[in-house]
PDB file of N, CA and C in Angstrom:
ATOM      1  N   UNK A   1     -77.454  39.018 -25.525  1.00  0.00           N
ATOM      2  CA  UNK A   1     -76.821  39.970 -24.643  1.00  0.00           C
ATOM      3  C   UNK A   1     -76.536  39.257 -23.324  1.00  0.00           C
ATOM      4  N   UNK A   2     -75.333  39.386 -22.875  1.00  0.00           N
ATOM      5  CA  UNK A   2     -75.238  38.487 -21.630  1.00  0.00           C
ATOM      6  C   UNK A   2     -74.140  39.683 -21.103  1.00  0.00           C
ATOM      7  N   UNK A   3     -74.208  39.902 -19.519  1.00  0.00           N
ATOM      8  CA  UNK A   3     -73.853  40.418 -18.160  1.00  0.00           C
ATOM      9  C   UNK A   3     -72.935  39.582 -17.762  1.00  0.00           C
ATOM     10  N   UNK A   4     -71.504  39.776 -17.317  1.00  0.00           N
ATOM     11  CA  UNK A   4     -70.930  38.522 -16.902  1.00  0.00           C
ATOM     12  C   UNK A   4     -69.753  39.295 -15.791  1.00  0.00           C
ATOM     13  N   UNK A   5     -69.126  38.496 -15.407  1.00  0.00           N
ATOM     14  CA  UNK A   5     -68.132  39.105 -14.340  1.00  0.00           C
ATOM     15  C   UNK A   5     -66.799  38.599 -15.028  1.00  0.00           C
ATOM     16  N   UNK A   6     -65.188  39.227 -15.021  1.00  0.00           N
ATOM     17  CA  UNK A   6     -64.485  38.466 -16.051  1.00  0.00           C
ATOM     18  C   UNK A   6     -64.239  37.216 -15.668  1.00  0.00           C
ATOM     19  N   UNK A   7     -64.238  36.446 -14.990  1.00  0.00           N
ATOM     20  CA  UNK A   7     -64.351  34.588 -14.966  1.00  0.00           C
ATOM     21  C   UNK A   7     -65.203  34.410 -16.193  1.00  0.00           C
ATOM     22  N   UNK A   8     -66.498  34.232 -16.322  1.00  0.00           N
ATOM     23  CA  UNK A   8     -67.338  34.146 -17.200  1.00  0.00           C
ATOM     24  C   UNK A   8     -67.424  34.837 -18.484  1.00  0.00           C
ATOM     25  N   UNK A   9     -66.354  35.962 -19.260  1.00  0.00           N
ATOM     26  CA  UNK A   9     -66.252  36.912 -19.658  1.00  0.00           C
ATOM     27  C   UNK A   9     -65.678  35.732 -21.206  1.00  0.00           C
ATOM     28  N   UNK A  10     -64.801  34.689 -20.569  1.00  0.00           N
ATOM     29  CA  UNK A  10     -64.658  33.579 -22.524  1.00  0.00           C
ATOM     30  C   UNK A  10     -65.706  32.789 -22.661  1.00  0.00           C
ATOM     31  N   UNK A  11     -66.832  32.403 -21.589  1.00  0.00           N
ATOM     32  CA  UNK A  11     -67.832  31.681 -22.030  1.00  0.00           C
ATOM     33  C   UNK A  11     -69.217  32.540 -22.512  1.00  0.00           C
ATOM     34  N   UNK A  12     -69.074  33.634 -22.395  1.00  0.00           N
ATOM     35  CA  UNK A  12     -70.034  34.371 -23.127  1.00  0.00           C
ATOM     36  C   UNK A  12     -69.777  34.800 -24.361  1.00  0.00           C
ATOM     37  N   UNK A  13     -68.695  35.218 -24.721  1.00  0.00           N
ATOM     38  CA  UNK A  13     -67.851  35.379 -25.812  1.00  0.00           C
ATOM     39  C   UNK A  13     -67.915  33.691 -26.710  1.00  0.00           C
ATOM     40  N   UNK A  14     -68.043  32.647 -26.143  1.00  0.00           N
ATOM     41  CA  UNK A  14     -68.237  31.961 -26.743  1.00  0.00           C
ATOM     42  C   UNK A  14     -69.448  31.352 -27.228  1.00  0.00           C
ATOM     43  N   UNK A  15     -70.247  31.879 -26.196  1.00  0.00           N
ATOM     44  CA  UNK A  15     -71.997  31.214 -26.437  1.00  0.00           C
ATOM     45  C   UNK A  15     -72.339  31.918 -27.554  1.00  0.00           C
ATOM     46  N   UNK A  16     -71.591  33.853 -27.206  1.00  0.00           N
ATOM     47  CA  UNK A  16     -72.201  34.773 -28.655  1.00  0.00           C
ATOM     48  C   UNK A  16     -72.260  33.987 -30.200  1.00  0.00           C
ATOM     49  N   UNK A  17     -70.742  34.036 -30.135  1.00  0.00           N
ATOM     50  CA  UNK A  17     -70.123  33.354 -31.511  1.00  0.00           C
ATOM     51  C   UNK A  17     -70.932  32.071 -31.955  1.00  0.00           C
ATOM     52  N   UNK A  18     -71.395  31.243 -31.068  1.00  0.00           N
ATOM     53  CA  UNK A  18     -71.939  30.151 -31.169  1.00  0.00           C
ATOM     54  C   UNK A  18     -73.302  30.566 -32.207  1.00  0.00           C
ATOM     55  N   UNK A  19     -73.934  31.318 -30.929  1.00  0.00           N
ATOM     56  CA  UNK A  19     -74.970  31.377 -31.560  1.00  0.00           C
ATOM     57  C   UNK A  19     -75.661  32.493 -33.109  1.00  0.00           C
ATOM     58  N   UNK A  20     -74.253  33.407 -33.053  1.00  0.00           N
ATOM     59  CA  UNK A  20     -74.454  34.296 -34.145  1.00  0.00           C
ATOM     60  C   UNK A  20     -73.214  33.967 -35.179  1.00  0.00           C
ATOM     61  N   UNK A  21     -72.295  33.621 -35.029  1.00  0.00           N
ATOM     62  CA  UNK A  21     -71.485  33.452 -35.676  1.00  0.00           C
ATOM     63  C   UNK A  21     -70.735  34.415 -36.416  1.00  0.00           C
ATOM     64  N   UNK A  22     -70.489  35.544 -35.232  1.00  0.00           N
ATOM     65  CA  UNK A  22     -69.839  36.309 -35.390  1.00  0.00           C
ATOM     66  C   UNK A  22     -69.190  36.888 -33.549  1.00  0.00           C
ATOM     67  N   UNK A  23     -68.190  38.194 -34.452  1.00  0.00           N
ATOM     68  CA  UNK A  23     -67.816  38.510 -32.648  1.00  0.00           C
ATOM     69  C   UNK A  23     -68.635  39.177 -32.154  1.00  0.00           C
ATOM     70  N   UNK A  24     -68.766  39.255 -30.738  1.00  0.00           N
ATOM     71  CA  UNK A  24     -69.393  40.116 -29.945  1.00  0.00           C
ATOM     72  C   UNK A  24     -68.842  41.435 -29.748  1.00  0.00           C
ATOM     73  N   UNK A  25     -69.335  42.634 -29.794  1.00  0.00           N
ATOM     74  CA  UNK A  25     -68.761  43.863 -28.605  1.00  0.00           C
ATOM     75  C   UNK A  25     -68.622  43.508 -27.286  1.00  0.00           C
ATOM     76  N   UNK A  26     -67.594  43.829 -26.544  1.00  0.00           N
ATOM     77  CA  UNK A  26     -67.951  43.984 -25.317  1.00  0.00           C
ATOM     78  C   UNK A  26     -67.926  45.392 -24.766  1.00  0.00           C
ATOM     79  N   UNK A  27     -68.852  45.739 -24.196  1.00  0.00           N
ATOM     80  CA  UNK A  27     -68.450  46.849 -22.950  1.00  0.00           C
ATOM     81  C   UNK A  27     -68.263  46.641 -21.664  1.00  0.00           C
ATOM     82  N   UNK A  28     -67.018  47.065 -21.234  1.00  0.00           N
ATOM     83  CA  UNK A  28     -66.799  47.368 -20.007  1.00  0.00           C
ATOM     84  C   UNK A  28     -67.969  48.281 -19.067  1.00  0.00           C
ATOM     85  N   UNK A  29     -68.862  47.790 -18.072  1.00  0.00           N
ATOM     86  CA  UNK A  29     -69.665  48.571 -17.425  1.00  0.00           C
ATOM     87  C   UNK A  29     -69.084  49.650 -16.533  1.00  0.00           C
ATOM     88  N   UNK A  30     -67.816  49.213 -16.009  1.00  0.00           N
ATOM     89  CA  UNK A  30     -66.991  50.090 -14.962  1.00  0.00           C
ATOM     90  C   UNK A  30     -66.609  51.651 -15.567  1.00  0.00           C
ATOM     91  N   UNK A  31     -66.638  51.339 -17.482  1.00  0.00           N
ATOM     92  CA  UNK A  31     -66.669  52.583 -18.108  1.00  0.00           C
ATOM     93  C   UNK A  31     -67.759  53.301 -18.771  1.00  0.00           C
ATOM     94  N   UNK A  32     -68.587  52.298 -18.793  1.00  0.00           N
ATOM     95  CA  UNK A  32     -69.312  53.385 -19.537  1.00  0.00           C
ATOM     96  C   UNK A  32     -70.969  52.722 -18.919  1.00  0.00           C
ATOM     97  N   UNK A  33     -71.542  53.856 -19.073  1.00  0.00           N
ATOM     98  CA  UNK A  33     -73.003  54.382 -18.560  1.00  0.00           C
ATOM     99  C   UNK A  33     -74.119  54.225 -19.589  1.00  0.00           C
ATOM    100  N   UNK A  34     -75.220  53.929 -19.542  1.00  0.00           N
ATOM    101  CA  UNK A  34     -76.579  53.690 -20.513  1.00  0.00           C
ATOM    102  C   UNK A  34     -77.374  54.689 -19.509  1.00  0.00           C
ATOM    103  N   UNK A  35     -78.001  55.754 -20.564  1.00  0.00           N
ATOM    104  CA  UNK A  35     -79.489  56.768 -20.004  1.00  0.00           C
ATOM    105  C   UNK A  35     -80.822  55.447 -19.972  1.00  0.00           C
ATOM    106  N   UNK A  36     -80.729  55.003 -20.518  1.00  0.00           N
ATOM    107  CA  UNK A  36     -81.799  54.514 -20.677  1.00  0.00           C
ATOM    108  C   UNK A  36     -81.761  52.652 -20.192  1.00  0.00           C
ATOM    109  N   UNK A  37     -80.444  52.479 -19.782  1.00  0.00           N
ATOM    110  CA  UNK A  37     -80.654  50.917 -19.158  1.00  0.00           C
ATOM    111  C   UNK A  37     -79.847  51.100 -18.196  1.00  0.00           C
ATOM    112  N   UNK A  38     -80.608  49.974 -16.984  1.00  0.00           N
ATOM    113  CA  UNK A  38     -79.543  49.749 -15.660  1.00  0.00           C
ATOM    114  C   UNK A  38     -79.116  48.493 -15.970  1.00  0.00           C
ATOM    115  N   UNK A  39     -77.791  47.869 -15.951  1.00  0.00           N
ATOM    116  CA  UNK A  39     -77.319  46.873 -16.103  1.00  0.00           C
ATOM    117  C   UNK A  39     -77.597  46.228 -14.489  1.00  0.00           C
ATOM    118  N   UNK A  40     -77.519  44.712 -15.117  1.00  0.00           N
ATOM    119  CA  UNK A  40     -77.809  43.791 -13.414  1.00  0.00           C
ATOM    120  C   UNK A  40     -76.631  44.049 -12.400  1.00  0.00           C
ATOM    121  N   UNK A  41     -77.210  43.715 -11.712  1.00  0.00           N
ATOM    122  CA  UNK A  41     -75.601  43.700 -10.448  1.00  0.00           C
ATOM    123  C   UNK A  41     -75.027  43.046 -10.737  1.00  0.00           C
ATOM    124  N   UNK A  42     -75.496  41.968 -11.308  1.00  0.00           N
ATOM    125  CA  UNK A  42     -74.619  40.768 -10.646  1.00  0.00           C
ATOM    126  C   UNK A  42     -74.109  39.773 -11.883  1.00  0.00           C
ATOM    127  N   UNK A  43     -73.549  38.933 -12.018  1.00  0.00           N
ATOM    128  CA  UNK A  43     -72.672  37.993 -13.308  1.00  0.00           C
ATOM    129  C   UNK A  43     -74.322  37.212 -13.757  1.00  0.00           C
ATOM    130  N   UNK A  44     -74.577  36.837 -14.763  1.00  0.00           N
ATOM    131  CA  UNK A  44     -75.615  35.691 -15.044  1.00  0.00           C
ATOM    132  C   UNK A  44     -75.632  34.633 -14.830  1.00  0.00           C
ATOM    133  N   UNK A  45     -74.035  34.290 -14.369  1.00  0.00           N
ATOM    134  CA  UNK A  45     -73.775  32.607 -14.336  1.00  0.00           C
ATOM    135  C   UNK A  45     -73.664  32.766 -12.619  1.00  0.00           C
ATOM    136  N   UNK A  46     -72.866  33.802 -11.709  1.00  0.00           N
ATOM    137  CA  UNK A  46     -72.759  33.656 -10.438  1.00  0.00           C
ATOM    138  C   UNK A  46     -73.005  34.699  -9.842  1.00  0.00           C
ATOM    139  N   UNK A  47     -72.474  35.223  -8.543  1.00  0.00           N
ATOM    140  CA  UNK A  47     -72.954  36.076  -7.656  1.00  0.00           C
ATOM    141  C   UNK A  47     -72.256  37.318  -7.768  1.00  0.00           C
ATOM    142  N   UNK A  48     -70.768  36.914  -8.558  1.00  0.00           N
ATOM    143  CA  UNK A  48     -69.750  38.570  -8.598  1.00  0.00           C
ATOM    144  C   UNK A  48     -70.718  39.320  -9.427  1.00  0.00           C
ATOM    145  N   UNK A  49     -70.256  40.624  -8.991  1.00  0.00           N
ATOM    146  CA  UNK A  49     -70.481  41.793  -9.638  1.00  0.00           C
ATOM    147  C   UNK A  49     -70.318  41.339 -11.435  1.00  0.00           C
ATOM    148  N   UNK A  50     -71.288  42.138 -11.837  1.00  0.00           N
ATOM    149  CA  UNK A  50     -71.494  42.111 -13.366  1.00  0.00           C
ATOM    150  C   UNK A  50     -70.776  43.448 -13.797  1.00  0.00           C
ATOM    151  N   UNK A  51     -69.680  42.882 -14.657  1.00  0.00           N
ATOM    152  CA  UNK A  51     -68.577  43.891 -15.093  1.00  0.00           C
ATOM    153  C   UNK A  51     -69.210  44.353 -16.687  1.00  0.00           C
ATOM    154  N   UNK A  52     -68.921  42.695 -17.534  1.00  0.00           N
ATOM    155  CA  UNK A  52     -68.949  43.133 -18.780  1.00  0.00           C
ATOM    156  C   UNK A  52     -70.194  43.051 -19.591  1.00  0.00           C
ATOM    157  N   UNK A  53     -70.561  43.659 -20.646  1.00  0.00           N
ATOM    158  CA  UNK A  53     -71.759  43.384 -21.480  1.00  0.00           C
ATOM    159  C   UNK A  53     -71.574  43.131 -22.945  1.00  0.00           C
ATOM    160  N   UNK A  54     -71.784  41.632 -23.502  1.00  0.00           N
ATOM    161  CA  UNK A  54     -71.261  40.946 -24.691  1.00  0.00           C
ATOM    162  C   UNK A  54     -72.624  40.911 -25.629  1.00  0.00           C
ATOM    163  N   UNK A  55     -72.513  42.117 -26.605  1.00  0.00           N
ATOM    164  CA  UNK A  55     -73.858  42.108 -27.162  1.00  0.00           C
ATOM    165  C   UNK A  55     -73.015  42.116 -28.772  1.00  0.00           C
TER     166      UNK A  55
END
């Protein structure tokens, strides 16, 4: 599961695939909401805002 901002949004998409060898989902955080998880603020690789979630 990786948090990313879209700069970082084809290298997570690519680490997924790498490591599962398949595609990832992504969700857009700006749309949609988790009861039960707070997503990070922030990208995993840098400081922008954390948009997407590649699980």
């Amino acid at each position: 599961m990786h948090v990313v901002c879209i700069d970082h949004l084809e290298i997570a998409i690519d680490e997924f695939v790498d490591e599962y060898e398949e595609a990832p989902d992504i969700v857009d955080l700006e749309k949609t909401r988790f009861s039960a998880w707070e997503p990070p603020d922030c990208c995993e690789r840098c400081s922008a805002p954390g948009r997407f979630l590649v699980v």
